[in-house]
Protein backbone atom coordinates (compact mmCIF):
# COMPACT_ATOMS: atom_id res chain seq x y z
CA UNK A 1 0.00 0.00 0.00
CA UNK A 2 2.31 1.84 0.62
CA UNK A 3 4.73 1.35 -2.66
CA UNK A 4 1.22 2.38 -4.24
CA UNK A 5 1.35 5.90 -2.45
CA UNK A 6 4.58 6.71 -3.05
CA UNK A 7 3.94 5.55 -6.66
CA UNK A 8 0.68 7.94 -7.05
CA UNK A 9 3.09 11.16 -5.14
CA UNK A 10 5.52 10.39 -8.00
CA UNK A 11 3.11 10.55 -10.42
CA UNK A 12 0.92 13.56 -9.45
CA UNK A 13 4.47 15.57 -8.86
CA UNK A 14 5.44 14.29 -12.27
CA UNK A 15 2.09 15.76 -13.90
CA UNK A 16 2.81 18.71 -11.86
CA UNK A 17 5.91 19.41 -13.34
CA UNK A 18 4.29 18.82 -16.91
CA UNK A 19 2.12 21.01 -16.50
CA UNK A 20 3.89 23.82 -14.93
CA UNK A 21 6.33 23.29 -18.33
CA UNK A 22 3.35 23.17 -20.54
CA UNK A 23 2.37 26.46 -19.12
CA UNK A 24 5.09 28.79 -19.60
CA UNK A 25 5.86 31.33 -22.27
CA UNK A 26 9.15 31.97 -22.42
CA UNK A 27 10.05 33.59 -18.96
CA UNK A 28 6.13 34.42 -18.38
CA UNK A 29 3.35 32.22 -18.07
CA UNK A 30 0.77 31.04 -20.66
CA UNK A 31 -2.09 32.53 -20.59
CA UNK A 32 -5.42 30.95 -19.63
CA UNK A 33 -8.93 31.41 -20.20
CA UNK A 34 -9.13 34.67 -18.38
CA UNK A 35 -6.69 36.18 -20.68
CA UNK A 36 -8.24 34.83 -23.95
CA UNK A 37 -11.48 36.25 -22.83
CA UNK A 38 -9.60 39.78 -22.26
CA UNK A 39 -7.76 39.31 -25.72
CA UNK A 40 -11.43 39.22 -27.28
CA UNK A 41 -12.71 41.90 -25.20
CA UNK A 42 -9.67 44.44 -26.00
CA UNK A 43 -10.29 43.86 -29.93
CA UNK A 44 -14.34 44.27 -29.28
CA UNK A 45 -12.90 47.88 -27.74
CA UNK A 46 -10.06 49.02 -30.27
CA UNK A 47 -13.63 47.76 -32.89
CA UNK A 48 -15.93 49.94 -30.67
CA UNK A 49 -13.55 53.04 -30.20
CA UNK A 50 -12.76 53.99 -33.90
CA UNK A 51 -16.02 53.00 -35.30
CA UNK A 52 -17.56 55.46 -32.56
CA UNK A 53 -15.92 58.30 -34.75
CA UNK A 54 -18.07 57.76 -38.13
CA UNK A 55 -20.82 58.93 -37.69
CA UNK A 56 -19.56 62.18 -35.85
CA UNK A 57 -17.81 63.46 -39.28
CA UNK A 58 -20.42 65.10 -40.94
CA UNK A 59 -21.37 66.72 -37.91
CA UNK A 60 -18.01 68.07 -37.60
CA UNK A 61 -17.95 68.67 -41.01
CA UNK A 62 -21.11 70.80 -40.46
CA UNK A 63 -19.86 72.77 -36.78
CA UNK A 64 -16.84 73.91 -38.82
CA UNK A 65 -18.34 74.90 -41.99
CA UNK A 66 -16.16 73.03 -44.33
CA UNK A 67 -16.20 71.78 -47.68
CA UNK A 68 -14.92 67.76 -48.39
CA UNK A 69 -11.83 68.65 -49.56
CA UNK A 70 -10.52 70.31 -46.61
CA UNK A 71 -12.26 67.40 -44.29
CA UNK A 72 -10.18 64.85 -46.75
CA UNK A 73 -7.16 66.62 -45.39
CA UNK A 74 -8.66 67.04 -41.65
CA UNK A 75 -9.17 63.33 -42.10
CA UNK A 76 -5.50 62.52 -42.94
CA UNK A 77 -4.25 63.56 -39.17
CA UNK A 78 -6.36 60.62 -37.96
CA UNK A 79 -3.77 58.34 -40.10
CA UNK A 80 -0.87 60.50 -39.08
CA UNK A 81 -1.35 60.17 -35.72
CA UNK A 82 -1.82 56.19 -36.44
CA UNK A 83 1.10 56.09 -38.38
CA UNK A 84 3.38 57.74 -35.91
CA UNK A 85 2.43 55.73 -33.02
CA UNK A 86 2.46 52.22 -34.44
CA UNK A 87 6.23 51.85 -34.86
CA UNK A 88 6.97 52.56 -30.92
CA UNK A 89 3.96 50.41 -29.58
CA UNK A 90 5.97 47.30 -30.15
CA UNK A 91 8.78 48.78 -27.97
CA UNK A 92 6.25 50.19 -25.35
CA UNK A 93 4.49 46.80 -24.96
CA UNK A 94 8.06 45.37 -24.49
CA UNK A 95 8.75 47.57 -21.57
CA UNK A 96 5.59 48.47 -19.71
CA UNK A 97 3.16 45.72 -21.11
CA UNK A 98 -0.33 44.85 -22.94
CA UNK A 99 -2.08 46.07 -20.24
CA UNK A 100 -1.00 49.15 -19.08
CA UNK A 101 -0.22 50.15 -23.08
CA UNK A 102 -3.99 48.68 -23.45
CA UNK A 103 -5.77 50.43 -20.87
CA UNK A 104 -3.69 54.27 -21.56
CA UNK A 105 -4.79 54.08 -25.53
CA UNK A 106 -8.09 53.24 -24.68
CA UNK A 107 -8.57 55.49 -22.06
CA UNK A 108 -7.29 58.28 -24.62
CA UNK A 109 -9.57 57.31 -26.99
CA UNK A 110 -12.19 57.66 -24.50
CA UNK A 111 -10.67 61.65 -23.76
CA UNK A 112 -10.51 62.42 -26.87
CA UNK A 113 -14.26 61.13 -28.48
CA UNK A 114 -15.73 63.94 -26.60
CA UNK A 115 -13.48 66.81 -28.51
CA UNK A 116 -14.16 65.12 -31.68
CA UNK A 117 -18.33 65.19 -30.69
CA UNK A 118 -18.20 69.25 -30.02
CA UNK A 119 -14.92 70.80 -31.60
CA UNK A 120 -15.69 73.98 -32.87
CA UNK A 121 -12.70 74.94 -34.69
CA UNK A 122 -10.10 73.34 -37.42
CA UNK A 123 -6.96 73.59 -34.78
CA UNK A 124 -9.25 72.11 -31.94
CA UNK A 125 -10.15 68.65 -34.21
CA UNK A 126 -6.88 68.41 -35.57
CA UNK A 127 -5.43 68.08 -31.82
CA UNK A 128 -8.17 65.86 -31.24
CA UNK A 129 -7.95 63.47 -34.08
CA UNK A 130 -3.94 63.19 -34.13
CA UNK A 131 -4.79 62.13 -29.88
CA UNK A 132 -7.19 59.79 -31.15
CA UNK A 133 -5.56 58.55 -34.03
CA UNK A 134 -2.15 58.11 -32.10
CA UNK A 135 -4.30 56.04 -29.41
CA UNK A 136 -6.15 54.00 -31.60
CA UNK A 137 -2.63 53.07 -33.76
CA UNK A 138 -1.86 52.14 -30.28
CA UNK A 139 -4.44 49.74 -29.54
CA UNK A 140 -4.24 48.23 -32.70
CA UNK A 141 -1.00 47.27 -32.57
CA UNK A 142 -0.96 46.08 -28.61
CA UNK A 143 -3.77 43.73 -28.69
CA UNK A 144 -2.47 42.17 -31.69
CA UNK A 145 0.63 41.37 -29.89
CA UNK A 146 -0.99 40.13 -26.75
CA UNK A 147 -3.52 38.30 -29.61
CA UNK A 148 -0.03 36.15 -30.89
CA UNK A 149 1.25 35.34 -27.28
CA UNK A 150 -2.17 33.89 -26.16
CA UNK A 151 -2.69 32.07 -29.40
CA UNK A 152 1.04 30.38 -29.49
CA UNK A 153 0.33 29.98 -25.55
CA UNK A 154 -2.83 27.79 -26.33
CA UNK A 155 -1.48 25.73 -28.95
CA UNK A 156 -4.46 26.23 -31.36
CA UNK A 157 -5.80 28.92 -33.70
CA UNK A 158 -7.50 31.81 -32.23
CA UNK A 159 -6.53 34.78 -34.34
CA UNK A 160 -9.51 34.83 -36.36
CA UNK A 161 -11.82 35.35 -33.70
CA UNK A 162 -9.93 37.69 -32.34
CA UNK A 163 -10.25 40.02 -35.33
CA UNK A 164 -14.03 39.04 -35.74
CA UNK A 165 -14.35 40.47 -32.15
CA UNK A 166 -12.98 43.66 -33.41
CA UNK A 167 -15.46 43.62 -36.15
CA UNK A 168 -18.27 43.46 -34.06
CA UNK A 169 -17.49 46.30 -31.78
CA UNK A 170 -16.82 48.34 -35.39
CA UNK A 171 -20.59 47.33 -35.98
CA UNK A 172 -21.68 47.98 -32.47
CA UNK A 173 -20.12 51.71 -32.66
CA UNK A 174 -21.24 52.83 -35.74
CA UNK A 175 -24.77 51.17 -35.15
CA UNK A 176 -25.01 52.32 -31.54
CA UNK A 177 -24.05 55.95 -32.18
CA UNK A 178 -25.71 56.35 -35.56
CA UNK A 179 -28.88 55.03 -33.64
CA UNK A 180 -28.85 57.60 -30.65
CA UNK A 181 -27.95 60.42 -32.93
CA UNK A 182 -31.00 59.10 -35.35
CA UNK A 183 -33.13 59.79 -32.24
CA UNK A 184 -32.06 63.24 -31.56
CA UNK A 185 -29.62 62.66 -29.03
CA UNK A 186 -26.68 64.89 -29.32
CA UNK A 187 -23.36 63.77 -30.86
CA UNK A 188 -21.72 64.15 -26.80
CA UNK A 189 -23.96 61.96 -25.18
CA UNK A 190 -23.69 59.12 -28.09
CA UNK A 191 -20.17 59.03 -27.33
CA UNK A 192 -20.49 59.32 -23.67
CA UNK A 193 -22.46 56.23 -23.77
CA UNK A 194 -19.82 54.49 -25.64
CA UNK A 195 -16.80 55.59 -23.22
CA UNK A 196 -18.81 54.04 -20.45
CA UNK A 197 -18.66 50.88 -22.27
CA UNK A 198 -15.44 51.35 -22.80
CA UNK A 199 -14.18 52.09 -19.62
CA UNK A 200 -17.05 49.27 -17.87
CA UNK A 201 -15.06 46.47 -20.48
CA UNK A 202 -11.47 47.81 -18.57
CA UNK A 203 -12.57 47.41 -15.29
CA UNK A 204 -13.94 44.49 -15.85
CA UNK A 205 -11.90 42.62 -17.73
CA UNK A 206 -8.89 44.80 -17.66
CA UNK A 207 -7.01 42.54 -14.85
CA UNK A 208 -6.75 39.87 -17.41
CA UNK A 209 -4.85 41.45 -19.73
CA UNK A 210 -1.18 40.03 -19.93
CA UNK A 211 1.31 42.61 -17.31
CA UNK A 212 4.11 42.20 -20.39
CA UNK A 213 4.04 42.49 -24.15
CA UNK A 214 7.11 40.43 -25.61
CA UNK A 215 8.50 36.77 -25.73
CA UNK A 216 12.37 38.21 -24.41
CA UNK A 217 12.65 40.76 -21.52
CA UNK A 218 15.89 42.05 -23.00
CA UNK A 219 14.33 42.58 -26.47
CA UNK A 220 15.91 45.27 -28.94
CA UNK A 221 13.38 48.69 -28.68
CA UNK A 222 14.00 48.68 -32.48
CA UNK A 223 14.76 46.04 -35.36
CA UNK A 224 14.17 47.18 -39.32
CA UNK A 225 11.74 44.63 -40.46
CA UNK A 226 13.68 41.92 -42.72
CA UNK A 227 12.99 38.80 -44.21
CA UNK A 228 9.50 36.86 -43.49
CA UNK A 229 8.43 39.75 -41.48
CA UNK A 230 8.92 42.50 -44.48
CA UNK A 231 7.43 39.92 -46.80
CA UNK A 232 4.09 39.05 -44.41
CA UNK A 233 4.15 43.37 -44.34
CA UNK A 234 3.90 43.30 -47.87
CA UNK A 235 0.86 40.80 -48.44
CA UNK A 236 -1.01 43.18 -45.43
CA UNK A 237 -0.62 46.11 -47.47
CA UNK A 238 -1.89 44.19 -50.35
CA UNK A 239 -5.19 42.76 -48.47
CA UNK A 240 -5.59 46.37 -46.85
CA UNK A 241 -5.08 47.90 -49.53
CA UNK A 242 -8.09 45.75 -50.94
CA UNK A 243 -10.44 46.61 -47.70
CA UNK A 244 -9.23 50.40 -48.33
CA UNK A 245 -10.91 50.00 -51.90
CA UNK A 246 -14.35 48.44 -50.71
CA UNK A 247 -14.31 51.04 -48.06
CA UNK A 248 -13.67 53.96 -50.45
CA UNK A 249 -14.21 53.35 -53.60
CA UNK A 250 -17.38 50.21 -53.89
CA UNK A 251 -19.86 53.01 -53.48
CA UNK A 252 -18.49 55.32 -56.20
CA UNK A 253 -18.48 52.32 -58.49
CA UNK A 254 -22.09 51.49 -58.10
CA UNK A 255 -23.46 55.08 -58.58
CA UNK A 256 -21.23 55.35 -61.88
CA UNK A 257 -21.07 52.20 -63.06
CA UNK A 258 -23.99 49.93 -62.00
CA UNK A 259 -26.41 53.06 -61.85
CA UNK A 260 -27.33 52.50 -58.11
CA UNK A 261 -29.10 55.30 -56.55
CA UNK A 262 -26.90 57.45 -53.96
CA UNK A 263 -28.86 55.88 -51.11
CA UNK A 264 -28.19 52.46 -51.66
CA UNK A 265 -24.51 53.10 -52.82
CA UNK A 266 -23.58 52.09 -48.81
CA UNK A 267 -24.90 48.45 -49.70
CA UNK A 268 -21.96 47.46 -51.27
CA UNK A 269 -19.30 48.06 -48.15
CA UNK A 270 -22.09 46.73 -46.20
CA UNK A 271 -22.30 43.23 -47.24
CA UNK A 272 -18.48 43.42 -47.76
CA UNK A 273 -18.20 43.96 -44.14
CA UNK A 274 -20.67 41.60 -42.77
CA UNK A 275 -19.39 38.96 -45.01
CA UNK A 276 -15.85 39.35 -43.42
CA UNK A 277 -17.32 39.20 -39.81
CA UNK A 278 -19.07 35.76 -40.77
CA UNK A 279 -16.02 34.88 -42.25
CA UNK A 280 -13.44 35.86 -38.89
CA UNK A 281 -16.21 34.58 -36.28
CA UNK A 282 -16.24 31.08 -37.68
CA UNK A 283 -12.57 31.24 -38.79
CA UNK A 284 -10.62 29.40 -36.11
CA UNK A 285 -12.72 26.30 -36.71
CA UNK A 286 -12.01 26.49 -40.67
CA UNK A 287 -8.07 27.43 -39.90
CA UNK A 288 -7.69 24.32 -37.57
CA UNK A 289 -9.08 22.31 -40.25
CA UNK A 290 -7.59 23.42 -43.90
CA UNK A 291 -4.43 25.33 -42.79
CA UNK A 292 -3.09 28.94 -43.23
CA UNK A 293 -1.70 28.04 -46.13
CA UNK A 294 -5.08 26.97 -47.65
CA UNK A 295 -6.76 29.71 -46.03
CA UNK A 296 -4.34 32.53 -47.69
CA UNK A 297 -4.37 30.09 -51.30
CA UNK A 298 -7.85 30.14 -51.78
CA UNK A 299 -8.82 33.55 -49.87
CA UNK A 300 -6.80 34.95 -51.83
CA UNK A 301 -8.35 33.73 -54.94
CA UNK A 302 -11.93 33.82 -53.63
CA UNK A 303 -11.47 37.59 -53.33
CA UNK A 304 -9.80 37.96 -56.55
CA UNK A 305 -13.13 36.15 -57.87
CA UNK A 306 -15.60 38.54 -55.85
CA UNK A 307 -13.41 41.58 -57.53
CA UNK A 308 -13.62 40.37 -60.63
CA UNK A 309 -17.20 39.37 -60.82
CA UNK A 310 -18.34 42.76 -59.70
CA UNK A 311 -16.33 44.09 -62.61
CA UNK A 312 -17.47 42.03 -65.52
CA UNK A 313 -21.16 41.11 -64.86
CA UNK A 314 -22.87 43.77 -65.85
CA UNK A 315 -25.58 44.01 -62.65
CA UNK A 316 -25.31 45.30 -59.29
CA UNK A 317 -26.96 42.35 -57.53
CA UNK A 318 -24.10 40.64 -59.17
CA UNK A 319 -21.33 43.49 -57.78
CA UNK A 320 -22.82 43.22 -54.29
CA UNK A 321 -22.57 39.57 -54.40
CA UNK A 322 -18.92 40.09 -55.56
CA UNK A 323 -18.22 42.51 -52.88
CA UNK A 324 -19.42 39.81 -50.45
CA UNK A 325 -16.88 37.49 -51.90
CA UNK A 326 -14.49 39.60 -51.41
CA UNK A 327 -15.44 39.69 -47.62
CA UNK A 328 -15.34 36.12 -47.13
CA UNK A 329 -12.30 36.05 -48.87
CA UNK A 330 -10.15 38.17 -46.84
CA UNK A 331 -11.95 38.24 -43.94
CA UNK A 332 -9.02 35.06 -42.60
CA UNK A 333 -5.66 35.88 -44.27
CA UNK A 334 -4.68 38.78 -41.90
CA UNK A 335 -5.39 36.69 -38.87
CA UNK A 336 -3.16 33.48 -40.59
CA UNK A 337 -0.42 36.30 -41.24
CA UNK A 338 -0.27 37.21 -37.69
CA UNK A 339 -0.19 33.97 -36.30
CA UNK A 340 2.84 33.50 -38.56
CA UNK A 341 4.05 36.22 -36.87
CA UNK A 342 4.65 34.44 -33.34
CA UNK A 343 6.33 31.46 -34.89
CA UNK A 344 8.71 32.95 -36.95
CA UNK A 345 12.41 33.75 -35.15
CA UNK A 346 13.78 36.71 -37.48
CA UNK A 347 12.69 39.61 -35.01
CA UNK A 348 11.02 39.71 -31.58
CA UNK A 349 7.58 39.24 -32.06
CA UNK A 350 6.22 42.51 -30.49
CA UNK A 351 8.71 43.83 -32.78
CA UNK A 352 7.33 41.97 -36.26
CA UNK A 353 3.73 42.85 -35.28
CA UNK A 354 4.38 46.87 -34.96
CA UNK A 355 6.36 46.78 -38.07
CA UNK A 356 3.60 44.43 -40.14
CA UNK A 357 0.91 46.28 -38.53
CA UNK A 358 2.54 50.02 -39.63
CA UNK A 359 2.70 48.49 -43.34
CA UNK A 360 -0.39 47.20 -43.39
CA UNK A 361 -2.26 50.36 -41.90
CA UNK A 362 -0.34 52.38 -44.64
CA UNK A 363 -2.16 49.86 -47.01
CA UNK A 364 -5.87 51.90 -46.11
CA UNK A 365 -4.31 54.90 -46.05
CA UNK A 366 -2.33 55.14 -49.62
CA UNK A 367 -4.36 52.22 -51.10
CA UNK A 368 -7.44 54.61 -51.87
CA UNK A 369 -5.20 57.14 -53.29
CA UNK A 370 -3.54 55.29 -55.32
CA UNK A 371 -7.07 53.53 -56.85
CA UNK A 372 -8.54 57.01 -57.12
CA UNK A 373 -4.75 57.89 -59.21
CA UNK A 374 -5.44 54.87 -61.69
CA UNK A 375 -8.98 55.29 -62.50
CA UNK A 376 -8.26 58.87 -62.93
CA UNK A 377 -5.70 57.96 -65.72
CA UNK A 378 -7.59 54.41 -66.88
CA UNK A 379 -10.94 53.92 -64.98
CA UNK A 380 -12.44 52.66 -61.90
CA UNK A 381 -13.05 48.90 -63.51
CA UNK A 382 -9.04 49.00 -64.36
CA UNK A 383 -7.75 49.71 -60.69
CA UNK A 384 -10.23 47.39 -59.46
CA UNK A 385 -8.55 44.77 -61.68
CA UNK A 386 -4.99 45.83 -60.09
CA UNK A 387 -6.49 45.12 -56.94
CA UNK A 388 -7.67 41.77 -58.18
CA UNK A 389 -4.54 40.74 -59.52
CA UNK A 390 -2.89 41.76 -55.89
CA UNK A 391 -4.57 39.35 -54.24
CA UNK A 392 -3.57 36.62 -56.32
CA UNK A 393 -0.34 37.74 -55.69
CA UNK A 394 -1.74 36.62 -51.85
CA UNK A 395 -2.74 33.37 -53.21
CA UNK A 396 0.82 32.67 -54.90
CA UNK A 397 3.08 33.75 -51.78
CA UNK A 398 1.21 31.27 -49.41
CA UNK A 399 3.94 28.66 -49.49
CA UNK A 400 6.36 31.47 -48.19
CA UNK A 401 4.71 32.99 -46.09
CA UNK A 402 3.26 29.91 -44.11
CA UNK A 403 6.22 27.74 -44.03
């Protein structure tokens, strides 16, 4: 009986052991259930926070008196501030953490929705949207690198449904504002609704999220992406570039070229959008089973399809159903890029996902421009083709980028 005890003491210290190896990160410790709730929760806010700013704009467009092309430019700080931030967030995470990062960019978000609601001058919202813009480039970055340490922590894919969780908060803001404001309620107290959701979601669930924000505690504060990581940066920009396009551009091209009436022209980004959110909220289950590399092979393609059957058949049913595919299509290869972020070993990860994140971002920001610059020159049909042909670049690179 007493061989038996001993044997059993052996054997739970054993699986004691085991499991205290299984859950370790590095120098940290894996995260658990608690955290992989607060990962979802922390894209559901970055989702809620900038989509909370849509429906402001042509109020503030309206308070200042200004025409579209000077908003265009007004608009552009929003990206600068972005831009500027998401370089050093990496580095930040690395030395004070996901959480405190986390909870400082969302609690500037929260300060500055309230400027954007009421400014009254240009000066005023350009402070306010280069505070915003910095904090939500912030966010952005931050919970996608606590999103790749508590998906390599659990051993199975989780990215996708992270990003879906974003989505939904993006359709939660914009819904939830648009519908107080539809009421009569003033632009202030729509946002002051959604900064106490914001800051109820932190103090709730703001424990949770992970005290550090890299995989080495002596991690560089700066690396020039190389390699895998510049490469994964580049097929980003390319499927950012092609959300960029839907966002800007699907409407135009049903008012010119499918004849939709100005009303309706919103349909197309619409079903885009909800498409990709179908496509993120069940994509961990279709990940596990096919593979990144599948997933970016024939997203990639699928999208390329969607583009090019709004193009060539000659009916916008037919160009919102393309738009769709182009939803579903994409809607998984960001999420399989990042995860490829936290297994590859050329940078730090924190690191890799500031840099990829930067290059993608730029992606929505010059990607429009450069659309609006070829269908100026060819048309709007021609630079959606380019965009078309991107993404089967996408589809090509999947054996890089996923080995």
């Amino acid at each position: 009986m007493n061989e038996i005890i001993s044997v059993q003491r052996t054997l739970t210290k054993n699986e004691s052991k085991l499991q205290s190896e299984d859950c370790s990160f590095g120098k940290y410790p894996v995260s658990g259930s608690l955290e992989q709730l607060s990962t979802r929760v922390a894209f559901f806010i970055a989702g809620l926070g900038i989509s909370a700013w849509a429906p402001l704009v042509p109020y503030a467009k309206d308070r200042l008196s200004i025409d579209e092309g000077a908003l265009g430019l007004l608009l552009l700080c929003l990206g600068a501030g972005s831009i500027i931030t998401m370089p050093l967030a990496g580095a930040l995470a690395a030395r004070f953490g996901c959480r405190l990062m986390i909870w400082v960019a969302s609690l500037l978000i929260c300060i500055s929705l309230p400027f954007l609601a009421t400014a009254t001058s240009v000066p005023e919202l350009i402070i306010a949207l280069l505070i915003f813009g910095a904090a939500i480039g912030t966010v952005d970055v931050v919970v996608n690198i606590q999103a790749v340490i508590v998906e390599k922590a659990s051993g199975r894919a989780m990215m996708s449904g992270f990003h879906g969780l974003w989505s939904v908060g993006g359709f939660v803001g914009a819904g939830v504002v648009s519908g107080f404001l539809g009421v009569g309620v003033s632009p202030l107290v729509a946002v002051l609704f959604v900064i106490v959701v914001i800051v109820g979601l932190l103090l709730t669930f703001g424990k949770h999220l992970l005290p550090y924000g890299s995989e080495e505690k002596d991690a560089p504060l700066f690396v020039l992406p190389k390699g895998i990581v510049l490469f994964i940066g580049f097929l980003c920009f390319i499927v950012f570039l092609a959300e960029g396009s839907m966002l800007d551009w699907s409407a135009v091209f049903l008012t010119s070229q499918r004849g939709v009436d100005f009303s309706h022209a919103g349909l197309g980004y619409c079903l885009f959008s909800v498409a990709m959110t179908i496509g993120r909220l069940n994509g961990d289950r279709v990940v596990q089973a096919f593979g990144g590399k599948n997933i970016l092979i024939f997203g990639g393609i699928f999208a390329a399809s969607g583009v090019t059957v709004a193009i060539f058949i000659p009916n916008w049913i037919a160009s919102l159903i393309g738009f769709g595919l182009v939803g579903l299509g994409v809607s998984n290869i960001v999420p399989v890029l990042y995860s490829v972020l936290g297994r590859q070993k050329v940078m730090p990860t924190n690191l890799a996902v500031s840099a990829v994140t930067t290059l993608g971002y730029s992606g929505i920001l010059a990607g429009p421009a450069l659309i609006g610059l070829v269908a100026h020159t060819t048309s709007l049909s021609f630079a959606f083709l380019g965009v078309a042909a991107m993404l089967l670049i996408v589809a090509a690179s999947s054996h890089v980028a996923t080995e």
